[in-house]
C-alpha atoms as a PDB file:
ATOM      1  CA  UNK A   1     -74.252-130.106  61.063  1.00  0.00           C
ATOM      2  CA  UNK A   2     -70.523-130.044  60.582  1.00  0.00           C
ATOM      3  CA  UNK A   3     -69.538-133.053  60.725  1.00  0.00           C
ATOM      4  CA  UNK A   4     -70.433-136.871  62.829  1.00  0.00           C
ATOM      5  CA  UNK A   5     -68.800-139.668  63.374  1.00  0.00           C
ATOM      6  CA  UNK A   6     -70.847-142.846  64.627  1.00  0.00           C
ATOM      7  CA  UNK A   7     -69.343-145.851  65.938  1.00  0.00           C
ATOM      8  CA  UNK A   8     -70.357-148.545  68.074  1.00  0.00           C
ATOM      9  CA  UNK A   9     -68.275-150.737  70.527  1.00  0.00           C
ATOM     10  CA  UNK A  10     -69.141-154.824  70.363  1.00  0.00           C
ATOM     11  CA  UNK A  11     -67.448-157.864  72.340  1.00  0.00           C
ATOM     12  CA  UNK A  12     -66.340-160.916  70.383  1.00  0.00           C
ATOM     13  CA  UNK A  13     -68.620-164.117  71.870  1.00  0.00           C
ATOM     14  CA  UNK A  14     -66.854-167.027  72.927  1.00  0.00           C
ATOM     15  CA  UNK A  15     -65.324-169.625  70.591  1.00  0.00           C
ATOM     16  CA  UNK A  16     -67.768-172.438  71.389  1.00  0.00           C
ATOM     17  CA  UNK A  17     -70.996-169.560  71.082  1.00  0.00           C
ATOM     18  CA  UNK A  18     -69.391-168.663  67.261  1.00  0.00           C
ATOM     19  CA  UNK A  19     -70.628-170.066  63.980  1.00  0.00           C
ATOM     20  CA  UNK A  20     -68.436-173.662  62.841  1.00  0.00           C
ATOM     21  CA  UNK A  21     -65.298-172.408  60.548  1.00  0.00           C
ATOM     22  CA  UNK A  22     -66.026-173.059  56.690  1.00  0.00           C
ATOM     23  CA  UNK A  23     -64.010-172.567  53.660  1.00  0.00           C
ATOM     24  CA  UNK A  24     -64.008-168.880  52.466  1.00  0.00           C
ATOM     25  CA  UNK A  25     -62.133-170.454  49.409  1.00  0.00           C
ATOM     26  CA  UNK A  26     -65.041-172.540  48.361  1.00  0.00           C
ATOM     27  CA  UNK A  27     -67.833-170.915  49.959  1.00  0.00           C
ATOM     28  CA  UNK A  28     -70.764-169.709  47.782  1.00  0.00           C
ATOM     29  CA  UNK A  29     -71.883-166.330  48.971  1.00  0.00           C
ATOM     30  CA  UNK A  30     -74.248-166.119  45.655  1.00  0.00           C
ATOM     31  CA  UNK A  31     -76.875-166.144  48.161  1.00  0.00           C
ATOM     32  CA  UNK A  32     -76.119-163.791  50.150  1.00  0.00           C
ATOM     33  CA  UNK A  33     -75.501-161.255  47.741  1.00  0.00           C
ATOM     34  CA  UNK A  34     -78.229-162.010  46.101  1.00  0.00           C
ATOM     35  CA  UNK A  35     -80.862-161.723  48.786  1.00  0.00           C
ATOM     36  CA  UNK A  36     -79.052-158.569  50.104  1.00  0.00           C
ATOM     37  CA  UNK A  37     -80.657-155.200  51.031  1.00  0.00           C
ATOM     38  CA  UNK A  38     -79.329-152.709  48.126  1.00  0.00           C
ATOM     39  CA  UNK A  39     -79.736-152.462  44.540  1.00  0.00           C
ATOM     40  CA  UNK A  40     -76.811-152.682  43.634  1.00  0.00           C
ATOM     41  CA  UNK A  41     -74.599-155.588  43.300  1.00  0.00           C
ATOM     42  CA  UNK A  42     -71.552-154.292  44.594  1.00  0.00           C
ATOM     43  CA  UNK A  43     -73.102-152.691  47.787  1.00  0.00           C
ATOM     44  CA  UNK A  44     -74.135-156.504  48.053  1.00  0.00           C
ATOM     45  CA  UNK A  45     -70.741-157.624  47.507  1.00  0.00           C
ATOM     46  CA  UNK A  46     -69.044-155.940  50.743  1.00  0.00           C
ATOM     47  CA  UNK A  47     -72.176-156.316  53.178  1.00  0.00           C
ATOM     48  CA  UNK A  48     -71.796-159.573  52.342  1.00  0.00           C
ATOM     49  CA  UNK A  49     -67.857-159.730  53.286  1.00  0.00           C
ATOM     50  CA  UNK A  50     -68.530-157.661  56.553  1.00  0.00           C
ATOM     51  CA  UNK A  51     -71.276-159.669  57.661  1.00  0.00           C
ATOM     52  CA  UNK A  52     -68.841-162.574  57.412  1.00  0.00           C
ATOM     53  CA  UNK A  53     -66.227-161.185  59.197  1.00  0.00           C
ATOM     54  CA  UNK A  54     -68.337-160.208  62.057  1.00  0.00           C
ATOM     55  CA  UNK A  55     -69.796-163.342  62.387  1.00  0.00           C
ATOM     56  CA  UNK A  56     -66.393-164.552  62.702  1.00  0.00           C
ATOM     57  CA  UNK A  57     -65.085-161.922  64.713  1.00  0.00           C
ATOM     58  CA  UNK A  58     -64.126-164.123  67.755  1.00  0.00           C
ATOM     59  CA  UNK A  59     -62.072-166.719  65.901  1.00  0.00           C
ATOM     60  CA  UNK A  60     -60.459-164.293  64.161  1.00  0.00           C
ATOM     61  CA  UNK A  61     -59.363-161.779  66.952  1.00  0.00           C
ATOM     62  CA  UNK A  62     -60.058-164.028  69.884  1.00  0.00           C
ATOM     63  CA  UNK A  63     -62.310-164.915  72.179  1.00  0.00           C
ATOM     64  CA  UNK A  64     -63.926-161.387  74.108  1.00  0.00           C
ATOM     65  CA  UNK A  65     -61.650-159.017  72.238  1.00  0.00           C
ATOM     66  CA  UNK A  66     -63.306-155.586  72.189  1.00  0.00           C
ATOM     67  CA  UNK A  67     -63.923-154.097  69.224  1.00  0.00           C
ATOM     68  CA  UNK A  68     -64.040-150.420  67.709  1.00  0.00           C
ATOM     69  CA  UNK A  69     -66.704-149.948  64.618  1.00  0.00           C
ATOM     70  CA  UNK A  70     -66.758-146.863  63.066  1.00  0.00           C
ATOM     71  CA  UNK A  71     -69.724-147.082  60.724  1.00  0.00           C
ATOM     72  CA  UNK A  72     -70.041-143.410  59.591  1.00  0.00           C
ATOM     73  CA  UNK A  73     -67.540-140.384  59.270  1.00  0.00           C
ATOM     74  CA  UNK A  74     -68.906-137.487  57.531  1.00  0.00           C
ATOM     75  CA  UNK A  75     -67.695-133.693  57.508  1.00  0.00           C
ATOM     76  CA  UNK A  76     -69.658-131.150  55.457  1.00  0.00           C
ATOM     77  CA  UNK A  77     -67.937-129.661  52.199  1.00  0.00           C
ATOM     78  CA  UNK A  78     -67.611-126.460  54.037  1.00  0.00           C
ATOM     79  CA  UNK A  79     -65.180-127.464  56.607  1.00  0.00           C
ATOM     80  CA  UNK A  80     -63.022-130.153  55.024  1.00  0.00           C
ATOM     81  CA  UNK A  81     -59.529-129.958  54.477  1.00  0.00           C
ATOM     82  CA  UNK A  82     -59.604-128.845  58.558  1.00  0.00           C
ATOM     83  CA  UNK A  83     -58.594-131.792  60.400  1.00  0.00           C
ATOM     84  CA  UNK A  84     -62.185-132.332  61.944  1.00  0.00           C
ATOM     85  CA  UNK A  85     -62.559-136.076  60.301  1.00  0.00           C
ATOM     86  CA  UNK A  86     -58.834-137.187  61.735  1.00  0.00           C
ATOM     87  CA  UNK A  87     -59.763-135.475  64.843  1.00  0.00           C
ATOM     88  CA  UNK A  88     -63.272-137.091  65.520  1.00  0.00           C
ATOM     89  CA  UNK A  89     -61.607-140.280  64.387  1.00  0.00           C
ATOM     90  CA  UNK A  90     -58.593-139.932  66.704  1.00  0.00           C
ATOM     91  CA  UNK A  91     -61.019-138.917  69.715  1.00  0.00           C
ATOM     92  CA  UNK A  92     -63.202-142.251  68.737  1.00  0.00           C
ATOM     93  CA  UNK A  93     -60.060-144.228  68.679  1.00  0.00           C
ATOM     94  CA  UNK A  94     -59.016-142.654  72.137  1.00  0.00           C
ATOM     95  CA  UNK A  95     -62.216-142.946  73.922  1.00  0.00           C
ATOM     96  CA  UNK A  96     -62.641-146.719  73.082  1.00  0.00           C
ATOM     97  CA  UNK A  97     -58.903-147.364  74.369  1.00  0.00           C
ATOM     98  CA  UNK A  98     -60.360-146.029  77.549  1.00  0.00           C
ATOM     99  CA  UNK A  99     -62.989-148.635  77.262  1.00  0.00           C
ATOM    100  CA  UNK A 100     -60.755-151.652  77.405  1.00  0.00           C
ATOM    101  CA  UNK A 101     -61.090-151.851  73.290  1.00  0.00           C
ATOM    102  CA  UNK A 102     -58.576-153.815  71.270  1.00  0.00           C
ATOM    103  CA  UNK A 103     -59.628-153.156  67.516  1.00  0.00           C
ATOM    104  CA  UNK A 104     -60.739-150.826  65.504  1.00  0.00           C
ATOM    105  CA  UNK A 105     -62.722-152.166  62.813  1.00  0.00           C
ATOM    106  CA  UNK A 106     -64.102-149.841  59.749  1.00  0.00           C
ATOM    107  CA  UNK A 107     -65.067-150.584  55.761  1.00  0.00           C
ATOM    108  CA  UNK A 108     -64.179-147.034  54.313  1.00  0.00           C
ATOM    109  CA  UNK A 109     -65.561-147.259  51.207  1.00  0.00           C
ATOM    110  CA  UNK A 110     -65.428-142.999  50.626  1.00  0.00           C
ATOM    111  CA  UNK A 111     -62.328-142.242  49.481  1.00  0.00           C
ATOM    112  CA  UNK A 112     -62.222-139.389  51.890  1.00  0.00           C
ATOM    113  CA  UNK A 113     -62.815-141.628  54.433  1.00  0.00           C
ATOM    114  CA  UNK A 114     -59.878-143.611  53.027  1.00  0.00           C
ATOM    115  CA  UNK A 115     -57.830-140.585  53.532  1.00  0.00           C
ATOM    116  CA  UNK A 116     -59.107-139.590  57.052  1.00  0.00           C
ATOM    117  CA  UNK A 117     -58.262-143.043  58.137  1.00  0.00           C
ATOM    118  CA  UNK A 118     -54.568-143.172  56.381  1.00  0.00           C
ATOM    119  CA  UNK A 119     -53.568-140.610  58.711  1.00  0.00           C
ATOM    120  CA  UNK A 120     -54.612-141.604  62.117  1.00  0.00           C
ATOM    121  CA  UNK A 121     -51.938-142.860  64.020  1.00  0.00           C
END
């Protein structure tokens, strides 16, 4: 394998179908880190965060907005430094145009998938 690039393409419910609006400024997500699926905390921390934002996806980018995940980006060591990343990235990006998406959504927590992503226009 050379490299992948998995993404998946979801709809925003309606506004009435979404959960009520809270408080992120006082709302205790001790729960939900603690009862999450990883060892460690931190992992925890930012399933916790993205959960929460897709929950809320259709209040905040509006009702039925298509969106753009890209969950995984990988290239082996072999054939970095090559483009392939920005190029599987730009052809996801293109591709979901095509398919009447919106946003592009993404937690990059690599920092070469940082990088990849930096330079996609």
């Amino acid at each position: 394998l050379i490299a992948v690039c998995l993404c998946s393409v979801s709809q925003s419910k309606d506004i009435a179908e979404s959960p009520p609006q809270f408080d992120p400024e006082t709302h205790d997500y001790a729960g939900e880190i603690s009862q999450g699926p990883y060892k460690q905390h931190k992992a925890n921390q930012l399933i916790a965060f993205v959960t929460a934002l897709e929950e809320r996806q259709g209040f905040l980018l509006g009702s039925g907005s298509k969106v753009l995940k890209i969950d995984v980006i990988a290239v082996n060591n072999d054939y970095r430094g090559k483009g392939l990343g920005k190029e599987l990235t730009r052809r996801a990006i293109e591709t979901a145009k095509a398919a009447g998406c919106n946003w592009v959504a993404t937690a990059a927590t690599a920092s070469a998938s940082q990088g990849v992503f930096s330079r996609v226009n």
